[in-house]
C-alpha atoms as a PDB file:
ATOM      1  CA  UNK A   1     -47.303 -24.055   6.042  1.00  0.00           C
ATOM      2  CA  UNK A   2     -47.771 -23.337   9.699  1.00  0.00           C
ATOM      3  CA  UNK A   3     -45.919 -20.946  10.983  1.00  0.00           C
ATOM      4  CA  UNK A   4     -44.022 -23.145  13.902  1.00  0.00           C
ATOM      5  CA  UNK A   5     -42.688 -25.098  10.489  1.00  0.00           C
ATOM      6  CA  UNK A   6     -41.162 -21.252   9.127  1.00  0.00           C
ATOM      7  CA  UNK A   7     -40.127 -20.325  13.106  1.00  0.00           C
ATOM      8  CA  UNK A   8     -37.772 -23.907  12.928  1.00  0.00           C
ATOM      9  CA  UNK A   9     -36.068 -22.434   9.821  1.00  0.00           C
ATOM     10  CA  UNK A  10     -32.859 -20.859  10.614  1.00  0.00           C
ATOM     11  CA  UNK A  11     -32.916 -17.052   9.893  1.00  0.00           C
ATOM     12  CA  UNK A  12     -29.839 -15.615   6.966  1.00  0.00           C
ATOM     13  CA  UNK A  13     -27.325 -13.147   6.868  1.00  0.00           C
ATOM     14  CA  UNK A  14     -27.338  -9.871   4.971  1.00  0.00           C
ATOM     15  CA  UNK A  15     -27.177 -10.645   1.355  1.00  0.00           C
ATOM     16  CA  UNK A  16     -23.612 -10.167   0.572  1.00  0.00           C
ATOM     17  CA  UNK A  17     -24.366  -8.250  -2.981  1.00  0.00           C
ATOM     18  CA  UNK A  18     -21.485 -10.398  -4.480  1.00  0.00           C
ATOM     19  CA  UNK A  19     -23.086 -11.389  -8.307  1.00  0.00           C
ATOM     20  CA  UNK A  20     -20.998 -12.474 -11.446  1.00  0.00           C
ATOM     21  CA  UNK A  21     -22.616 -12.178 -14.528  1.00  0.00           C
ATOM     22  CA  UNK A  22     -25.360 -14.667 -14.918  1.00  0.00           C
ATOM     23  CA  UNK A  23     -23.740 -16.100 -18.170  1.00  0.00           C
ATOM     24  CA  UNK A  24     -20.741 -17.879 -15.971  1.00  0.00           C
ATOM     25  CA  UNK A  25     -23.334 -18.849 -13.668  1.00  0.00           C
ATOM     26  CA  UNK A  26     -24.912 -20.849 -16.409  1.00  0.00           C
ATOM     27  CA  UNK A  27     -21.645 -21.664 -18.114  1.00  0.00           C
ATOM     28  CA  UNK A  28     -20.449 -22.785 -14.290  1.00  0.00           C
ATOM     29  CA  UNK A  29     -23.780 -25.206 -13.943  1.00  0.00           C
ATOM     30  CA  UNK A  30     -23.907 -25.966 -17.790  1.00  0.00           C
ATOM     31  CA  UNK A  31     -21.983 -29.153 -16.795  1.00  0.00           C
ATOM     32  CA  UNK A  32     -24.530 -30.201 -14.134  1.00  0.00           C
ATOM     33  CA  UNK A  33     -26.143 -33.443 -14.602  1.00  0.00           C
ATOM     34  CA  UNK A  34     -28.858 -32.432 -12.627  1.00  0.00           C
ATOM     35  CA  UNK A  35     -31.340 -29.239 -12.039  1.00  0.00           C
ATOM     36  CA  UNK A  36     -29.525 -26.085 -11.805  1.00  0.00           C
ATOM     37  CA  UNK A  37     -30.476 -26.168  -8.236  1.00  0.00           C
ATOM     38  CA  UNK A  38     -30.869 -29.000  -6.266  1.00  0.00           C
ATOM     39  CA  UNK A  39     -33.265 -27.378  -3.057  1.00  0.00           C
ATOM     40  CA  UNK A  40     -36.356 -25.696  -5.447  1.00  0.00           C
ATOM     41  CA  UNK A  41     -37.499 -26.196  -8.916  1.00  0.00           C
ATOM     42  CA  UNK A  42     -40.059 -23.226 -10.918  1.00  0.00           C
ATOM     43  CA  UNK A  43     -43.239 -24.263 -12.184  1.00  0.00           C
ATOM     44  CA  UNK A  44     -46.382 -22.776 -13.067  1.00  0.00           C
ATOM     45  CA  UNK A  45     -48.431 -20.432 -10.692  1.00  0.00           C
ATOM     46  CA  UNK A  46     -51.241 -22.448  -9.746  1.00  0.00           C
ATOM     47  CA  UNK A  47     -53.307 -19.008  -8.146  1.00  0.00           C
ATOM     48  CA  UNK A  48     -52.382 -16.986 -11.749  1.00  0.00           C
ATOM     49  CA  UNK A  49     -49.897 -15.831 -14.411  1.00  0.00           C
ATOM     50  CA  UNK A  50     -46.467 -16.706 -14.104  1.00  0.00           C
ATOM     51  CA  UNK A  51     -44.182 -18.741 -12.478  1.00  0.00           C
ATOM     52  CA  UNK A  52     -43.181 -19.842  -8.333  1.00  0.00           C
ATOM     53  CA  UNK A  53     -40.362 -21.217  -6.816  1.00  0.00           C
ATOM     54  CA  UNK A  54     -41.469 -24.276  -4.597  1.00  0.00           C
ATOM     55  CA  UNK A  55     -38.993 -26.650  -2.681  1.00  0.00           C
ATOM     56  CA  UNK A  56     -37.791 -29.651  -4.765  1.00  0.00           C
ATOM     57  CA  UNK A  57     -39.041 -32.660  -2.229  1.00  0.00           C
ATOM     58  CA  UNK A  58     -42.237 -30.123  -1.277  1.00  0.00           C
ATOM     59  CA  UNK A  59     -43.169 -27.928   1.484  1.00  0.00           C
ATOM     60  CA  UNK A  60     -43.794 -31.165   3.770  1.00  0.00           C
ATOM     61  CA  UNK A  61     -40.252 -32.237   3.893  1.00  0.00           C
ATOM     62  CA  UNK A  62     -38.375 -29.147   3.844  1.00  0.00           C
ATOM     63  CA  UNK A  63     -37.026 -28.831   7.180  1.00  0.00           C
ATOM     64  CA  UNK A  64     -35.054 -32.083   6.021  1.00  0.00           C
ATOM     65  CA  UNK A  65     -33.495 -30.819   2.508  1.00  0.00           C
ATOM     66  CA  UNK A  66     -32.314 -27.391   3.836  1.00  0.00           C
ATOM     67  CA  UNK A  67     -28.749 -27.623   2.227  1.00  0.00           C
ATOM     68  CA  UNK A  68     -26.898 -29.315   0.042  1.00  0.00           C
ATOM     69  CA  UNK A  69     -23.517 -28.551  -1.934  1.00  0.00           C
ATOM     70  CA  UNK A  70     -21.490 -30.341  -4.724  1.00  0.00           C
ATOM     71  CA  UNK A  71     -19.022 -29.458  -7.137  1.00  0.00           C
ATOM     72  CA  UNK A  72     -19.599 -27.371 -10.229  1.00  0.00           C
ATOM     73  CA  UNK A  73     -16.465 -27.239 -12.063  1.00  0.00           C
ATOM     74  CA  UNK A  74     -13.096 -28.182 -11.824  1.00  0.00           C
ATOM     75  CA  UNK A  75     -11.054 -25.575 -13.593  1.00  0.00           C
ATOM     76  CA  UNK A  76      -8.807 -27.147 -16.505  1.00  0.00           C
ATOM     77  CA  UNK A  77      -5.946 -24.829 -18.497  1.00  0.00           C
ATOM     78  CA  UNK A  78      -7.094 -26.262 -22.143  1.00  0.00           C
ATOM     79  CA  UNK A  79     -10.580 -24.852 -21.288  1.00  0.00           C
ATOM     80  CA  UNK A  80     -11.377 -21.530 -22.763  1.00  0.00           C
ATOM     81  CA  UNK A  81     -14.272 -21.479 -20.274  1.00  0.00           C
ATOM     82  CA  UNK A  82     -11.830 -20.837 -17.323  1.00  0.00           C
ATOM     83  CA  UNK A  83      -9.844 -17.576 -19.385  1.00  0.00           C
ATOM     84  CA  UNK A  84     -13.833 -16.078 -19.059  1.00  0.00           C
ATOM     85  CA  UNK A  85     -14.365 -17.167 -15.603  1.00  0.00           C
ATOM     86  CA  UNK A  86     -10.834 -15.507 -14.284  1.00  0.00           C
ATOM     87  CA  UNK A  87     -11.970 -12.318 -16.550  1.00  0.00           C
ATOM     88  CA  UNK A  88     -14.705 -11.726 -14.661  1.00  0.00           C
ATOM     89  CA  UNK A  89     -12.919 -12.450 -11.437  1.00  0.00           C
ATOM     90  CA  UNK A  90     -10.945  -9.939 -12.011  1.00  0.00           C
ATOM     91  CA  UNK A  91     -13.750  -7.447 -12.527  1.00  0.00           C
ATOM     92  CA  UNK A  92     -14.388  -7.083  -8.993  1.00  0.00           C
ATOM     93  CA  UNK A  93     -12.468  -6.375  -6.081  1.00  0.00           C
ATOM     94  CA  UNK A  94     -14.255  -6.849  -2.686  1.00  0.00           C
ATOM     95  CA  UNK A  95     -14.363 -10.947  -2.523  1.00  0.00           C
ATOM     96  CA  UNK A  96     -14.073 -11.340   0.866  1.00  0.00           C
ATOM     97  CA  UNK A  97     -12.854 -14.519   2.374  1.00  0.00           C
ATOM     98  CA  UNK A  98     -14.780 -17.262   4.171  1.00  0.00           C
ATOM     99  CA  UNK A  99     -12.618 -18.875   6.425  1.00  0.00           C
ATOM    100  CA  UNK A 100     -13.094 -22.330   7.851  1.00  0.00           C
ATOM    101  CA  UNK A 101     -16.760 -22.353   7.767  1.00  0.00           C
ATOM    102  CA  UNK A 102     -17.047 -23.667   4.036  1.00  0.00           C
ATOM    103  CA  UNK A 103     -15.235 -26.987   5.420  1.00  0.00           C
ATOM    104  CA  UNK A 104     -18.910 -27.719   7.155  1.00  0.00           C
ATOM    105  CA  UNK A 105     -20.592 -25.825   4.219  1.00  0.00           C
ATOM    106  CA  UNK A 106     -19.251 -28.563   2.476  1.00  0.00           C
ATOM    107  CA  UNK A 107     -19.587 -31.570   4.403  1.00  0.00           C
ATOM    108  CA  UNK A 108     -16.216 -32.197   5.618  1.00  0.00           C
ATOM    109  CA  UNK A 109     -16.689 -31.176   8.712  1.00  0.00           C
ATOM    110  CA  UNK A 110     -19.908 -32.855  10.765  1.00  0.00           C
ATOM    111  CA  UNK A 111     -22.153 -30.157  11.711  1.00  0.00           C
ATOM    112  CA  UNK A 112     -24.483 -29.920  14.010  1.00  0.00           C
ATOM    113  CA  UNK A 113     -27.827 -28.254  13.470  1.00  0.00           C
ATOM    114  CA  UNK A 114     -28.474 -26.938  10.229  1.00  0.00           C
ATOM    115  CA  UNK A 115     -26.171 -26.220   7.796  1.00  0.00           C
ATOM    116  CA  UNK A 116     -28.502 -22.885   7.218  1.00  0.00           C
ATOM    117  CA  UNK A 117     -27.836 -21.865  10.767  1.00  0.00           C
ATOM    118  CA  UNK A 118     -24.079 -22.359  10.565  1.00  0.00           C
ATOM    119  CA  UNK A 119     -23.544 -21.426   7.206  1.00  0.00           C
ATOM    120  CA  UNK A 120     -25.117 -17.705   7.161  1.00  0.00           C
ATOM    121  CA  UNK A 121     -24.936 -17.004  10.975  1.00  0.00           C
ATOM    122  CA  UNK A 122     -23.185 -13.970  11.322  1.00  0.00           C
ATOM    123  CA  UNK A 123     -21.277 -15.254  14.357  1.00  0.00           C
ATOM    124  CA  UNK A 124     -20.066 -18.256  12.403  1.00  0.00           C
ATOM    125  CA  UNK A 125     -19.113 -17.149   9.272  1.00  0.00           C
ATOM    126  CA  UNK A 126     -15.630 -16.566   9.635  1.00  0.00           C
ATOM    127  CA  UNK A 127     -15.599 -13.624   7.315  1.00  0.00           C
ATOM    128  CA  UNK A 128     -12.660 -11.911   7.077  1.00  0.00           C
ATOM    129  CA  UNK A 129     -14.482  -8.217   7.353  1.00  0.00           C
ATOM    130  CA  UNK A 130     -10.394  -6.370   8.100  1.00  0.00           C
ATOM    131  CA  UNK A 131      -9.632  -7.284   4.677  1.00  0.00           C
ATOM    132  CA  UNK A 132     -11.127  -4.798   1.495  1.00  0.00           C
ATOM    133  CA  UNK A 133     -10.423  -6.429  -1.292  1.00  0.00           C
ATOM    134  CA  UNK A 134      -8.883  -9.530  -2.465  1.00  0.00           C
ATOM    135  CA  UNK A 135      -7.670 -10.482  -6.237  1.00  0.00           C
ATOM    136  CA  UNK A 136      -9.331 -14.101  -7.388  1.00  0.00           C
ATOM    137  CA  UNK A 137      -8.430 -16.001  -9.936  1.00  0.00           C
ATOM    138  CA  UNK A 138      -8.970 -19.726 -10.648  1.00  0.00           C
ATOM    139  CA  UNK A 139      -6.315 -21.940 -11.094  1.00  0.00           C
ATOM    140  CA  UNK A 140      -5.607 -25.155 -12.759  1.00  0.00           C
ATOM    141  CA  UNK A 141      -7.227 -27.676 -10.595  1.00  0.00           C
ATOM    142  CA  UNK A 142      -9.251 -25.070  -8.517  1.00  0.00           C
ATOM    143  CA  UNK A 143     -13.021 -26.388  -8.260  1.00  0.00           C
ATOM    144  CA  UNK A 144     -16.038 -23.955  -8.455  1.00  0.00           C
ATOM    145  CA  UNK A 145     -18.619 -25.476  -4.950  1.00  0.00           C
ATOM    146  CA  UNK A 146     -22.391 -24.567  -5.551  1.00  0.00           C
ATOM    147  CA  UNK A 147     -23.655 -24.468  -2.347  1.00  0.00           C
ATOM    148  CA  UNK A 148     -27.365 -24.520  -1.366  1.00  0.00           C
ATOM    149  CA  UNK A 149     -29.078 -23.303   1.850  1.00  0.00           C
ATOM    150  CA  UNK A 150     -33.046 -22.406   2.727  1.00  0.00           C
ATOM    151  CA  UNK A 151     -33.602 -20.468   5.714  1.00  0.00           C
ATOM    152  CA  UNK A 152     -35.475 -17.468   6.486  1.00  0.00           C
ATOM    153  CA  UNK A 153     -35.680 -13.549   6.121  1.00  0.00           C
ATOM    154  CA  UNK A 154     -38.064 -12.455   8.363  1.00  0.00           C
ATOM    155  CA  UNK A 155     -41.385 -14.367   7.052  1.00  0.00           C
ATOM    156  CA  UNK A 156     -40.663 -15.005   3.613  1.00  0.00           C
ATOM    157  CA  UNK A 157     -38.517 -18.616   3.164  1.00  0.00           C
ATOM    158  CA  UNK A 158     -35.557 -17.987   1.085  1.00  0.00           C
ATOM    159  CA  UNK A 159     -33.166 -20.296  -1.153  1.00  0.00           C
ATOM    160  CA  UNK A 160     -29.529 -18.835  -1.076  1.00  0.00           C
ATOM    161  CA  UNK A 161     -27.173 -20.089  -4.065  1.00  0.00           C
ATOM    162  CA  UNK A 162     -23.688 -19.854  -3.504  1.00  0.00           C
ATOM    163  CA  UNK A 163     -20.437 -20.292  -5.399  1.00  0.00           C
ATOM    164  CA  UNK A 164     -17.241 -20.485  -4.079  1.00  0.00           C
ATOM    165  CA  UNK A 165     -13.792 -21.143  -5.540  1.00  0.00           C
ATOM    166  CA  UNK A 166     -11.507 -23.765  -3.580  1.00  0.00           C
ATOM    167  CA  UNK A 167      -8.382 -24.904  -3.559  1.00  0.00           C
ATOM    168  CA  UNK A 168      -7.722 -28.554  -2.839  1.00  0.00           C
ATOM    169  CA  UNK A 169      -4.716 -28.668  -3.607  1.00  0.00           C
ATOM    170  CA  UNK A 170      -2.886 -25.624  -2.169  1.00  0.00           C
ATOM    171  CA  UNK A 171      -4.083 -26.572   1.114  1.00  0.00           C
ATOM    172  CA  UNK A 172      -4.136 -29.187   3.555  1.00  0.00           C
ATOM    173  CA  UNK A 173      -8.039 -29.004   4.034  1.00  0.00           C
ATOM    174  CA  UNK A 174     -11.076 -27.599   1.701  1.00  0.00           C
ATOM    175  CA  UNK A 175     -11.583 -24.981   4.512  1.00  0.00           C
ATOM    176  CA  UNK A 176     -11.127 -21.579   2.691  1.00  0.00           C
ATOM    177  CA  UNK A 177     -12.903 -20.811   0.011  1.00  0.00           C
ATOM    178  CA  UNK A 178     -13.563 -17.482  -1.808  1.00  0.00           C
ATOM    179  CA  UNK A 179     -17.387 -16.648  -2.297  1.00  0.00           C
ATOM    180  CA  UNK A 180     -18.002 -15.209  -5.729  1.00  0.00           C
ATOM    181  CA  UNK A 181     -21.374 -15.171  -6.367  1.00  0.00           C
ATOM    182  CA  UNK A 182     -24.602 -15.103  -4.463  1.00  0.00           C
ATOM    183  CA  UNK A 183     -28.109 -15.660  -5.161  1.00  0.00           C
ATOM    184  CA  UNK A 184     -31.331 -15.490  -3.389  1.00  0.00           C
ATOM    185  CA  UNK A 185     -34.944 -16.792  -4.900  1.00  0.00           C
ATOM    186  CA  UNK A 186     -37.961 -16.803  -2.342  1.00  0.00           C
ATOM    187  CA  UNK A 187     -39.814 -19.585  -2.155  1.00  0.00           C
ATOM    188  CA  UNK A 188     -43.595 -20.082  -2.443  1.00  0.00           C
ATOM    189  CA  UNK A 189     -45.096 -22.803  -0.024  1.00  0.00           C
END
């Protein structure tokens, strides 16, 4: 890919270390209809052994899939999945809060430019860094966002996965959300 195509991608924030245990990640996305992820799929190293991460709608069309976001999981009383879930919420205690940025992370607010650029932009991510530690828990009616971005760490293009927990119905719109886990795969082009 040339590298005016990588220079176009938007470049990402620190990682934010925050990882649940991969288990409710796949219990979270067990539901999905689809891929796991909707911006890369893993095949087969074509130069060797092992496997690559590629884009989904190839290297060719990237700059126009670099985000996308959907629900996960709505959380339900009756399911045991969501005593789990709150269990390992509770494990942690440094969630910080992303405030009014996962409105546009979400599509409910238009956004202009890319979502990449808005979404892990240190200037516009609304973190709330005067806060340590906030307790999470899911609620009935709560819904678990997967949210998807591809932008850039220096050379290497990298797919961020990101979960957040919001609540519609506590609020008047979907623009808090607490981010629970994080994910980063690079991406071979």
């Amino acid at each position: 890919m040339p590298p005016s195509v990588i220079n176009r991608l938007s470049q990402l924030q620190r990682p934010s270390g925050v990882r649940m245990n991969s288990s409710i990640i796949t219990g979270l996305t067990r539901s999905l209809t689809q891929a796991r992820y909707q911006l890369f799929r893993t095949i087969g190293n074509p130069r060797g052994a092992g496997f690559v991460s590629v884009p989904t709608n190839g290297t060719d069309s990237l700059l126009q899939h670099l985000s996308a976001r959907r629900i996960a999981w709505t959380a339900q009383e009756s399911n045991p999945f969501m005593q789990m879930l709150n269990q390992e919420l509770k494990g942690g205690n440094s969630y910080p809060v992303l405030v009014a940025v996962l409105g546009a992370g979400i599509g409910l607010v238009p956004v202009v430019g890319t979502a990449a650029g808005l979404l892990f932009a240190a200037t516009t991510t609304g973190v709330d860094l005067t806060k340590t530690s906030h307790s999470v828990i899911a609620r009935e009616g709560d819904q678990i966002w997967q949210v998807e971005e591809i932008g850039k760490e220096g050379n290497r293009v990298m797919h961020v996965g990101s979960y957040f927990v919001v609540d519609p119905y506590r609020q008047q719109t979907l623009t808090r959300g607490w981010l629970i886990h994080e994910e980063r795969t690079e991406l071979t082009l």
